[in-house]
Protein backbone atom coordinates (compact mmCIF):
# COMPACT_ATOMS: atom_id res chain seq x y z
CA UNK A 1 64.18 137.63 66.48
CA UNK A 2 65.95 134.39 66.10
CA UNK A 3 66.61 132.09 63.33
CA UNK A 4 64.32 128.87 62.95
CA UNK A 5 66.53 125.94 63.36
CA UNK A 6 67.55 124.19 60.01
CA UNK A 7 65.47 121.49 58.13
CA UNK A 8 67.19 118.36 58.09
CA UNK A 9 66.69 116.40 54.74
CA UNK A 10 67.26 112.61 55.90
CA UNK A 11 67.97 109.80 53.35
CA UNK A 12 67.79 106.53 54.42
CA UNK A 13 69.74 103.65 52.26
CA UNK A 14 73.43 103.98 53.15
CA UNK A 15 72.48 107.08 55.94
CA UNK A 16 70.60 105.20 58.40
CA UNK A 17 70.17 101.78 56.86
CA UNK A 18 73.42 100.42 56.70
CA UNK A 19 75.61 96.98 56.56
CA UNK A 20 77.88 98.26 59.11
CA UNK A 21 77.03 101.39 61.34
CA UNK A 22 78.95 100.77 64.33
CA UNK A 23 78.22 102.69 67.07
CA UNK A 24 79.43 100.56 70.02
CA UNK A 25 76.89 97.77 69.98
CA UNK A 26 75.66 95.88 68.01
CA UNK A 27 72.88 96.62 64.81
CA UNK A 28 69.22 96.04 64.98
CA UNK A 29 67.53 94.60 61.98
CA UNK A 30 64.23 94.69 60.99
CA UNK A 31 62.49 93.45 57.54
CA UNK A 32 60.18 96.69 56.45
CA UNK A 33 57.23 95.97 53.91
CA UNK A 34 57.23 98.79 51.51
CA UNK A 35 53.40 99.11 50.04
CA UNK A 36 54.75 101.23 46.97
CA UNK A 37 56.94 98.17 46.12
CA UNK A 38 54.59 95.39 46.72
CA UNK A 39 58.10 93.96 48.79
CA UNK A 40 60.18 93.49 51.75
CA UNK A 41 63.46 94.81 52.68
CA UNK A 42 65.93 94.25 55.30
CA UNK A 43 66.63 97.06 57.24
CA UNK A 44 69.48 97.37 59.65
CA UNK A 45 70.89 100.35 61.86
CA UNK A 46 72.36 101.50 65.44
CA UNK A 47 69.86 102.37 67.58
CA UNK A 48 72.02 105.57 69.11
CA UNK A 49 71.57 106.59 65.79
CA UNK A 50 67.81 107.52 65.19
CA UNK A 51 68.09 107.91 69.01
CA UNK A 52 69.96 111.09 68.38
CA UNK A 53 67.53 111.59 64.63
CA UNK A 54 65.22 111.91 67.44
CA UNK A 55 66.56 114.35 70.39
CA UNK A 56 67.86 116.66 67.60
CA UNK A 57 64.05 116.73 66.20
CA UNK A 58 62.95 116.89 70.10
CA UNK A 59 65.10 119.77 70.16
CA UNK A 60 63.89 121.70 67.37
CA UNK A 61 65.97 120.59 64.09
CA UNK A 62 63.16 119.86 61.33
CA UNK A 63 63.98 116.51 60.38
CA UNK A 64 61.96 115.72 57.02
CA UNK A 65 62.26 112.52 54.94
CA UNK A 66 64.21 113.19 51.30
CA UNK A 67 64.46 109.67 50.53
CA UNK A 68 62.81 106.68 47.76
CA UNK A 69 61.19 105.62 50.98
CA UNK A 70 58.95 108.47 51.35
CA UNK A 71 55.58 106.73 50.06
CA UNK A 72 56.66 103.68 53.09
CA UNK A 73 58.30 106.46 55.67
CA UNK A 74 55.09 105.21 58.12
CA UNK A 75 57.11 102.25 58.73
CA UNK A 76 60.66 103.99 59.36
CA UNK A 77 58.82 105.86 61.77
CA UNK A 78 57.34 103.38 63.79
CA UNK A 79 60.12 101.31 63.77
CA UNK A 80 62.62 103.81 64.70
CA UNK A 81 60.21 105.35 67.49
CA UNK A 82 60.02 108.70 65.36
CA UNK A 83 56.92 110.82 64.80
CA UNK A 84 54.98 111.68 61.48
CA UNK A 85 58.01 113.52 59.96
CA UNK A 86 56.86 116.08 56.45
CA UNK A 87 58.01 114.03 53.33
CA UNK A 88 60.21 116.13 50.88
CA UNK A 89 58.94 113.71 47.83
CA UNK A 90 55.90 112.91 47.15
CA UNK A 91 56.36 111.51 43.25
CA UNK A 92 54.80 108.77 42.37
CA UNK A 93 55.68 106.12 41.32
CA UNK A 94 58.97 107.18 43.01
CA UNK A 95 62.59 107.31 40.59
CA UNK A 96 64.98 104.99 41.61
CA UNK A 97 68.95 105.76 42.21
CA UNK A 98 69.72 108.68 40.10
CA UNK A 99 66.70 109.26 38.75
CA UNK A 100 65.75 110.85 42.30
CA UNK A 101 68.69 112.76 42.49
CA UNK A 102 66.85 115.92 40.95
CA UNK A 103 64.16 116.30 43.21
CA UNK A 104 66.41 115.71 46.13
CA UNK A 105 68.23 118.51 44.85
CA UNK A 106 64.96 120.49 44.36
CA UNK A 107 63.73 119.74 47.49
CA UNK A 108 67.40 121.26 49.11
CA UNK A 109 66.81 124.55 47.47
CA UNK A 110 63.12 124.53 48.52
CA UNK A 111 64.17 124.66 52.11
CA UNK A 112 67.14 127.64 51.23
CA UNK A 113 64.39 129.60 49.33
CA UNK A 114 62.31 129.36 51.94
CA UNK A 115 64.71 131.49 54.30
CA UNK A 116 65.81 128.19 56.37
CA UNK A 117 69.49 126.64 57.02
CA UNK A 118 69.52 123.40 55.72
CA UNK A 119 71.10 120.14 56.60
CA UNK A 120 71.43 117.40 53.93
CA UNK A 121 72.58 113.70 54.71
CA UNK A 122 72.94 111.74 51.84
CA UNK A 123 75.28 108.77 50.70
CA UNK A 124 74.70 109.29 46.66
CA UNK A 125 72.56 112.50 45.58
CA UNK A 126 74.74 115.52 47.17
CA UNK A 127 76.07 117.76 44.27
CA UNK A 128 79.48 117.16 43.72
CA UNK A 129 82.00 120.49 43.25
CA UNK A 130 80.49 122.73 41.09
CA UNK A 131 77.65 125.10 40.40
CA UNK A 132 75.07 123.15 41.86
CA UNK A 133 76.98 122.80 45.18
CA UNK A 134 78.27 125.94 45.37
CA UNK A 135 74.67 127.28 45.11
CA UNK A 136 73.61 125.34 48.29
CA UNK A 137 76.39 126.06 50.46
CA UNK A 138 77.57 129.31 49.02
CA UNK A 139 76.45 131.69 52.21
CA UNK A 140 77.22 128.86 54.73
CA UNK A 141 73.57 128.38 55.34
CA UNK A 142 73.71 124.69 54.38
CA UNK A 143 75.65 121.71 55.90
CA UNK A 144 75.84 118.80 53.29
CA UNK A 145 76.89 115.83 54.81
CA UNK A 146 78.00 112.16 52.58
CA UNK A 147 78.50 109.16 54.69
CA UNK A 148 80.07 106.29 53.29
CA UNK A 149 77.33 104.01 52.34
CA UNK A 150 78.37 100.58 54.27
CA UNK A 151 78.67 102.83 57.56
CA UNK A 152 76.23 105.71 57.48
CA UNK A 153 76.13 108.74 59.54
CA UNK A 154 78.71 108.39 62.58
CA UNK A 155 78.60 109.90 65.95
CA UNK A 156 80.80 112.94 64.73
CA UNK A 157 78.47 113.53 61.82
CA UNK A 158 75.61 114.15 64.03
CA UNK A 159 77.75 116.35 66.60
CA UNK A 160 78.44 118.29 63.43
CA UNK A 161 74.35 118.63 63.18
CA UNK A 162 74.13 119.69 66.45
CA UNK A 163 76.92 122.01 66.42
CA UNK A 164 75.26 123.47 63.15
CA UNK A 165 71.91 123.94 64.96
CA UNK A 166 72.70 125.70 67.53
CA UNK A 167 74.95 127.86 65.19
């Protein structure tokens, strides 16, 4: 029997959402209303980018949302061309910055207890050395990835997921 491919736990500030991503051409920008907020925010990214968010989910990686924009994901989603992707957090009203950082962390060791690799992009909420990291990535089942925030995830951070999913 083989293993189910890894769930991918995508943040989106300073992951995808970025003041610089690069990529080879230039950003796209978007202003996204976010309902839970009663307010607007500018969005901007490389389309390559959620282009590859979306082959790896084409190709089997579980790509669910683990980000303060889970109650407005709808949006990200349309925008970015991806489908109805399962939302990690579901507080409400949401935490803010650090105050999210727990369930984040929650939701990580959901997906290990549930018997599944794991792949975790995020620019703030990763554990840093220490217990709690070493308990994520202690059997090599998890790959935790932290892009800086003004760039995001780069072209060898998602080869990196790929090479991870097929692994």
């Amino acid at each position: 029997m083989t293993e189910p491919p890894p769930v991918w736990l995508l943040d989106v500030d300073g992951v995808v959402n970025v003041a610089r991503p690069g990529w080879g051409g230039p950003p796209r920008r978007s202003l996204v209303w976010a309902d839970s907020e009663a307010a607007g925010y500018q969005v901007r990214w490389a389309p390559p980018l959620t282009d590859r968010i979306r082959a790896l989910h084409r190709a089997g990686v579980e790509v669910r949302w683990c980000t303060t924009w889970c109650p407005d994901a709808g949006r990200l989603e349309r925008l970015w061309r991806l489908p109805p992707l399962v939302r990690s957090l579901d507080a409400d009203p949401m935490p803010r910055g650090s105050a999210c950082w727990p369930l984040k962390l929650a939701a990580a060791r959901a997906v290990l207890a549930a018997g599944r690799r794991l792949v975790w992009t995020d620019d703030e909420a990763l554990p840093a050395a220490g217990p709690d990291r070493d308990s994520l990535t202690v059997d090599g089942r998890a790959l935790l990835i932290a892009p800086r925030p003004s760039r995001g995830l780069q072209p060898p951070d998602l080869d990196r997921i790929a090479a991870f999913a097929a692994g």
